[in-house]
N, C-alpha and C. Protein backbone atom coordinates (compact mmCIF):
# COMPACT_ATOMS: atom_id res chain seq x y z
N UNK A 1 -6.38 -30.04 -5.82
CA UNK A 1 -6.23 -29.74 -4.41
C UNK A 1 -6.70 -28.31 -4.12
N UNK A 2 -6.85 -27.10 -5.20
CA UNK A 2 -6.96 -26.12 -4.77
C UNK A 2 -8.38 -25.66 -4.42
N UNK A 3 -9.28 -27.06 -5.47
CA UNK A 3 -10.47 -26.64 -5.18
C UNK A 3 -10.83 -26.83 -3.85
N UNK A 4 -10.29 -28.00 -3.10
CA UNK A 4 -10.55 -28.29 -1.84
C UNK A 4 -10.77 -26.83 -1.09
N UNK A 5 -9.99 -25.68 -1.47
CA UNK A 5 -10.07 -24.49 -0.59
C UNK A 5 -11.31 -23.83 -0.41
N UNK A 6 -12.32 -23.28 0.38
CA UNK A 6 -13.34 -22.57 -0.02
C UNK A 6 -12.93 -21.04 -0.28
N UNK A 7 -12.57 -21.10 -1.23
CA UNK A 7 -12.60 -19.21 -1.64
C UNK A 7 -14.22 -18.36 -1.50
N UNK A 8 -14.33 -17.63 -0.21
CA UNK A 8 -15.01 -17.52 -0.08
C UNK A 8 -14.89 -15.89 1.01
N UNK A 9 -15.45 -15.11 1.12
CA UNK A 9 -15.39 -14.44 2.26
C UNK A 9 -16.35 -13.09 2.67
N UNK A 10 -15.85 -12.26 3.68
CA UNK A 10 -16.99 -11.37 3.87
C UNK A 10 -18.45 -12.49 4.35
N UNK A 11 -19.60 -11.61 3.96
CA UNK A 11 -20.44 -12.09 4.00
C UNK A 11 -21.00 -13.43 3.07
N UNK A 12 -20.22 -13.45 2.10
CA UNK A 12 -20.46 -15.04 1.44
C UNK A 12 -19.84 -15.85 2.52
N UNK A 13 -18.90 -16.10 3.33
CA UNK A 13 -18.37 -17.07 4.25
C UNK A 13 -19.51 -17.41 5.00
N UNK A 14 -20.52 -16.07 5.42
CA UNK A 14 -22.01 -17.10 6.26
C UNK A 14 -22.87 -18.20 5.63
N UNK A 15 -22.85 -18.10 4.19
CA UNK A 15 -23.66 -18.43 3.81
C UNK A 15 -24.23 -20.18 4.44
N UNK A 16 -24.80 -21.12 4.65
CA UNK A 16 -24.85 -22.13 5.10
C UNK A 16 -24.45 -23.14 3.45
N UNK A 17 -23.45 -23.63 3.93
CA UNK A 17 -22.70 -24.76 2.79
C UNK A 17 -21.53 -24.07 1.94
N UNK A 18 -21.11 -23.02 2.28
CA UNK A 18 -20.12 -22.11 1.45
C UNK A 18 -18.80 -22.57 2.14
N UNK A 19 -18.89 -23.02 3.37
CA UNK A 19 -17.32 -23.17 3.93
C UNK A 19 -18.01 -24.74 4.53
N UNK A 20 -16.40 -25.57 4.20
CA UNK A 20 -17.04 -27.02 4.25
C UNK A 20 -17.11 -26.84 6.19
N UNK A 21 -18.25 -27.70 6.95
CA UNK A 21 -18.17 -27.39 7.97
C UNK A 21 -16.94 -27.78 8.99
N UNK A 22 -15.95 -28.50 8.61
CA UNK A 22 -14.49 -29.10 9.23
C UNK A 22 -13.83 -27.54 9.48
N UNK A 23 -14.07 -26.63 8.61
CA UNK A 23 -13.00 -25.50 8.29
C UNK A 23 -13.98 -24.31 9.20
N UNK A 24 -15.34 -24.29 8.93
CA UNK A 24 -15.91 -23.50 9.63
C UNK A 24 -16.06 -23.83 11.21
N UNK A 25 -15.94 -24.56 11.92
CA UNK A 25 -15.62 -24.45 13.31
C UNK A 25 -14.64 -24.23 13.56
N UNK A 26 -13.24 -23.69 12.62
CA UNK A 26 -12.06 -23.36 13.56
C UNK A 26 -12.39 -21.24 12.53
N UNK A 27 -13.21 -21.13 12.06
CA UNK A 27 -13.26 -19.89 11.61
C UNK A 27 -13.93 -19.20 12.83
N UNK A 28 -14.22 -19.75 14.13
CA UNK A 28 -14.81 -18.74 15.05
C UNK A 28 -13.87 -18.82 16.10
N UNK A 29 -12.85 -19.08 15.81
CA UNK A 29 -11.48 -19.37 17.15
C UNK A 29 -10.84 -17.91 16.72
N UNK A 30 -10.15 -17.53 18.03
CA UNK A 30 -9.58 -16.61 17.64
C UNK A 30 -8.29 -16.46 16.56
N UNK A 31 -7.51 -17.59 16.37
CA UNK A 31 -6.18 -17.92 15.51
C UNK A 31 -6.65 -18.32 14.33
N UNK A 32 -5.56 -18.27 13.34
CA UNK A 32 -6.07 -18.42 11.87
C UNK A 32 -5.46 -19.68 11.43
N UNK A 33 -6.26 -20.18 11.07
CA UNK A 33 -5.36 -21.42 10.01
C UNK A 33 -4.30 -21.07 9.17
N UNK A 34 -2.94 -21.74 9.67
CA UNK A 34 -1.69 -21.29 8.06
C UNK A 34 -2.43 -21.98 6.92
N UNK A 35 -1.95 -21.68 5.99
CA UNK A 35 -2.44 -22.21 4.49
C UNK A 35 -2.44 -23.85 4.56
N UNK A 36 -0.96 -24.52 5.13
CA UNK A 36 -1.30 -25.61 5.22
C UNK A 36 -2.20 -26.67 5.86
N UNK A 37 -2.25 -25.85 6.80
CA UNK A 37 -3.24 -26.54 7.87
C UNK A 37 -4.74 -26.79 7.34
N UNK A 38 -4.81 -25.87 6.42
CA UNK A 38 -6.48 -25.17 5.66
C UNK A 38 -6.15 -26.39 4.73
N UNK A 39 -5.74 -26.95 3.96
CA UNK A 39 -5.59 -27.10 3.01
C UNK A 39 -6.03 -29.12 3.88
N UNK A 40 -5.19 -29.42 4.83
CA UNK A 40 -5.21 -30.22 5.36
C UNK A 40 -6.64 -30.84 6.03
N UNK A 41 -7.18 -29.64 6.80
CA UNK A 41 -8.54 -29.79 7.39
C UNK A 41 -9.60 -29.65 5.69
N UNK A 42 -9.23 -28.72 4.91
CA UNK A 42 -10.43 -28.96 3.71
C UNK A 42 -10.52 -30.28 3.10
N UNK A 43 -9.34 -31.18 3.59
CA UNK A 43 -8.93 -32.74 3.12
C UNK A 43 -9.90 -33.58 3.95
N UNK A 44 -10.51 -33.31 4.97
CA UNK A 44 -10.59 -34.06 5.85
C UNK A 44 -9.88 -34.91 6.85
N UNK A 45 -8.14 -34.21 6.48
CA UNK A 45 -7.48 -34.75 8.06
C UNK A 45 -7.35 -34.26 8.96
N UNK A 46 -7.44 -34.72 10.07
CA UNK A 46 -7.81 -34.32 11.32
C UNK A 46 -5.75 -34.01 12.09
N UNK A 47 -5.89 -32.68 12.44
CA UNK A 47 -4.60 -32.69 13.22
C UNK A 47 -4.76 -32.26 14.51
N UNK A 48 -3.93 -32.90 15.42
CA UNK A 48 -4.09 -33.41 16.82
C UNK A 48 -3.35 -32.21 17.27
N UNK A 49 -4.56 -31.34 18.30
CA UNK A 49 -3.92 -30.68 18.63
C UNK A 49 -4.04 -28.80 18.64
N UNK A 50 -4.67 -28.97 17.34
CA UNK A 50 -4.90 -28.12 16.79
C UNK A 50 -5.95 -27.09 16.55
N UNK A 51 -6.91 -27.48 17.54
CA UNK A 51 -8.01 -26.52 17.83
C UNK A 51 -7.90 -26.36 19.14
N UNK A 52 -7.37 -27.11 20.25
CA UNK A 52 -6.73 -26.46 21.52
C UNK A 52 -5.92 -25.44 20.82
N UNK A 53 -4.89 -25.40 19.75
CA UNK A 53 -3.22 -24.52 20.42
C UNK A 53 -4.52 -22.84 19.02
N UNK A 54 -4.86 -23.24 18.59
CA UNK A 54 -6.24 -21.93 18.13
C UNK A 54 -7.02 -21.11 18.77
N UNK A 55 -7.57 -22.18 20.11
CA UNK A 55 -8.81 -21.72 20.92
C UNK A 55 -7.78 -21.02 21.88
N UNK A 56 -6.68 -20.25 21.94
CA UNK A 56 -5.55 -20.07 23.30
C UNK A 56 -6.32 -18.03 23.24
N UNK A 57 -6.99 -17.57 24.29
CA UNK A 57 -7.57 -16.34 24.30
C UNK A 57 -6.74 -15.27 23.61
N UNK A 58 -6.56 -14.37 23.00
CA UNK A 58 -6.31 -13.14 22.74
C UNK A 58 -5.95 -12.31 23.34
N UNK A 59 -4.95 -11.50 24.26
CA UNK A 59 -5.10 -10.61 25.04
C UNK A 59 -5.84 -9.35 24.98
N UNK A 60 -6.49 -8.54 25.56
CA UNK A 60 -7.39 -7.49 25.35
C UNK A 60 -6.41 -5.94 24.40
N UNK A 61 -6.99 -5.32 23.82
CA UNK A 61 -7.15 -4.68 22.71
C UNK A 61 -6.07 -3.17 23.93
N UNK A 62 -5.42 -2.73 23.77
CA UNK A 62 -4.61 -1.95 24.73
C UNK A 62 -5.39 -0.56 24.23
N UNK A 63 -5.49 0.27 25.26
CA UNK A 63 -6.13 1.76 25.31
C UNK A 63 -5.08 2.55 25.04
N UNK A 64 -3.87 2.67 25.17
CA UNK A 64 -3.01 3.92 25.11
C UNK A 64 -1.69 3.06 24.13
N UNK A 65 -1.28 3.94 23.18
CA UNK A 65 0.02 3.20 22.67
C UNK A 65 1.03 3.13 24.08
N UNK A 66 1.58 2.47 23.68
CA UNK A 66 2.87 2.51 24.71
C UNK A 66 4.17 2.27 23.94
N UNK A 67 5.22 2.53 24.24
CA UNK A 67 6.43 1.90 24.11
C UNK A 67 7.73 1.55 24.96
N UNK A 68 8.00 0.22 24.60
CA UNK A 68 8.61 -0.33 25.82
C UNK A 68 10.04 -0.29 25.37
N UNK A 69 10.45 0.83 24.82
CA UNK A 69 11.82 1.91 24.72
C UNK A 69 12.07 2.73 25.63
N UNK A 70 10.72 3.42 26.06
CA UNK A 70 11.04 4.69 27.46
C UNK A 70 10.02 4.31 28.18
N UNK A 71 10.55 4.44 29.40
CA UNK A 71 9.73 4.44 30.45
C UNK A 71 8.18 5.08 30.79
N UNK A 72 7.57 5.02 31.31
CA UNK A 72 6.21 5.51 31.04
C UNK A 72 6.26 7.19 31.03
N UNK A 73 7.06 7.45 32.57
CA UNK A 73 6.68 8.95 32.64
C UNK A 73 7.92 9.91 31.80
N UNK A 74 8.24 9.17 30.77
CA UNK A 74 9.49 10.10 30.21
C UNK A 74 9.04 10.39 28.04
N UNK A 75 9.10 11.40 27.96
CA UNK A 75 7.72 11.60 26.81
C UNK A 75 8.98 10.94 25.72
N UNK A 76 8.46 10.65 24.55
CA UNK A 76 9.25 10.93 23.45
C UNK A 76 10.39 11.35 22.88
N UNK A 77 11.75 11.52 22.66
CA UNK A 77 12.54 12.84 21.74
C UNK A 77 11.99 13.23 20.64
N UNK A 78 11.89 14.48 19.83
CA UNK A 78 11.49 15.14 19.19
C UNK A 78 12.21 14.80 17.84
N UNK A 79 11.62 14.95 16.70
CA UNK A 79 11.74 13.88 15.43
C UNK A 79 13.07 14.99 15.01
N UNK A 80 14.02 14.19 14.37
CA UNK A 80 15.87 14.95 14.22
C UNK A 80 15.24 16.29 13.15
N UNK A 81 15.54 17.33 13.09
CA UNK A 81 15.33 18.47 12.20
C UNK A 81 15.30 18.04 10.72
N UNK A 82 14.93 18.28 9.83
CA UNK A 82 14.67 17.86 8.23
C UNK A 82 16.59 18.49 7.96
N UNK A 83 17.01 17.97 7.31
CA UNK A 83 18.46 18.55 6.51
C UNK A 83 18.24 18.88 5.18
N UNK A 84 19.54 19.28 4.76
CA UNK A 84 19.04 19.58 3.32
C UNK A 84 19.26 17.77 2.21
N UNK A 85 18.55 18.29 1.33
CA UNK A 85 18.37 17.44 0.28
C UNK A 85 19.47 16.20 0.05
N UNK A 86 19.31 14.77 -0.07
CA UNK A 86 20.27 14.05 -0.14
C UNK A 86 21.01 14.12 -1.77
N UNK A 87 21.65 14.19 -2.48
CA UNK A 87 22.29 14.23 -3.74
C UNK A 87 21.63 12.41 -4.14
N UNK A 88 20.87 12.54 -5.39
CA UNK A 88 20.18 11.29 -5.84
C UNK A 88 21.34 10.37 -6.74
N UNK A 89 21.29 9.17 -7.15
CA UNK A 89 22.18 8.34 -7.93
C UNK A 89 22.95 9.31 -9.33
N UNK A 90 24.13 9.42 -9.69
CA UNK A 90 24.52 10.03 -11.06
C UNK A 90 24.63 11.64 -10.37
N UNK A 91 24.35 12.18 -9.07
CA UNK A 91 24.92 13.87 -9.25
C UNK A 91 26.45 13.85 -9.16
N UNK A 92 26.43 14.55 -9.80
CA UNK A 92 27.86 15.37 -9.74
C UNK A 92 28.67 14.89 -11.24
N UNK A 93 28.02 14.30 -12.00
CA UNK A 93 28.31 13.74 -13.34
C UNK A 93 27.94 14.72 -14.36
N UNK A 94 28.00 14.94 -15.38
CA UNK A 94 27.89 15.51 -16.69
C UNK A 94 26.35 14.96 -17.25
N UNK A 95 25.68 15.30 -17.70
CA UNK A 95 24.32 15.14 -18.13
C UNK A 95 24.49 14.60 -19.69
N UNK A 96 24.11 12.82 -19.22
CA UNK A 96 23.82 12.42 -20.30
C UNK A 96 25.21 11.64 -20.17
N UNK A 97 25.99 11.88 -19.34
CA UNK A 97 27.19 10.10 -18.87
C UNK A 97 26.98 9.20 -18.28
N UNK A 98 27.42 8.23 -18.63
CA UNK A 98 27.27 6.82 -18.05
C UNK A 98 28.40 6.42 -16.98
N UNK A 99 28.20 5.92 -15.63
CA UNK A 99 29.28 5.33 -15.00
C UNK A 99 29.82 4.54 -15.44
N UNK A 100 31.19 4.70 -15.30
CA UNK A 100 33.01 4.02 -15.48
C UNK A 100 32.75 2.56 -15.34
């Protein structure tokens, strides 16, 4: 079954006959095949449905981060001051004891 997969990618994926053609018309949709689905279409079964709920547009690529925590015109809080050092697993023990 695994060969059914085309391991293939980058510029080997153009090649003509490298991706069986069932699998290469849903490689120009914007959504990705889950593993099963791949595995299903490299079978030759057909699932209903499934290159409509693929072909559904992308929304456009956003220009400014945003975050929808604060309001637009209210900036950031400022990252909490560094503290001192946290004490790591075993301080405050004798060097070279084992926990109780």
């Amino acid at each position: 079954m695994l060969n059914e997969i085309p391991w293939v990618g980058g510029s080997d994926a153009e090649r003509p006959g490298a991706v069986p053609p069932a699998v290469a018309a849903f490689d120009a949709l914007p959504g990705e095949l889950r593993d099963h689905e791949l595995l299903r279409v490299s079978a030759g079964e057909e699932i209903p449905g499934l290159a409509e709920e693929l072909a559904v547009p992308l929304p456009p690529p956003r220009k400014e981060r945003r975050s929808v925590l604060l309001p637009d015109d209210q900036p950031p809080p400022p990252p909490p001051p560094a503290g001192p050092p946290r004490p790591g697993p075993g301080a405050g023990r004798p060097k070279g004891s084992r926990p109780t």
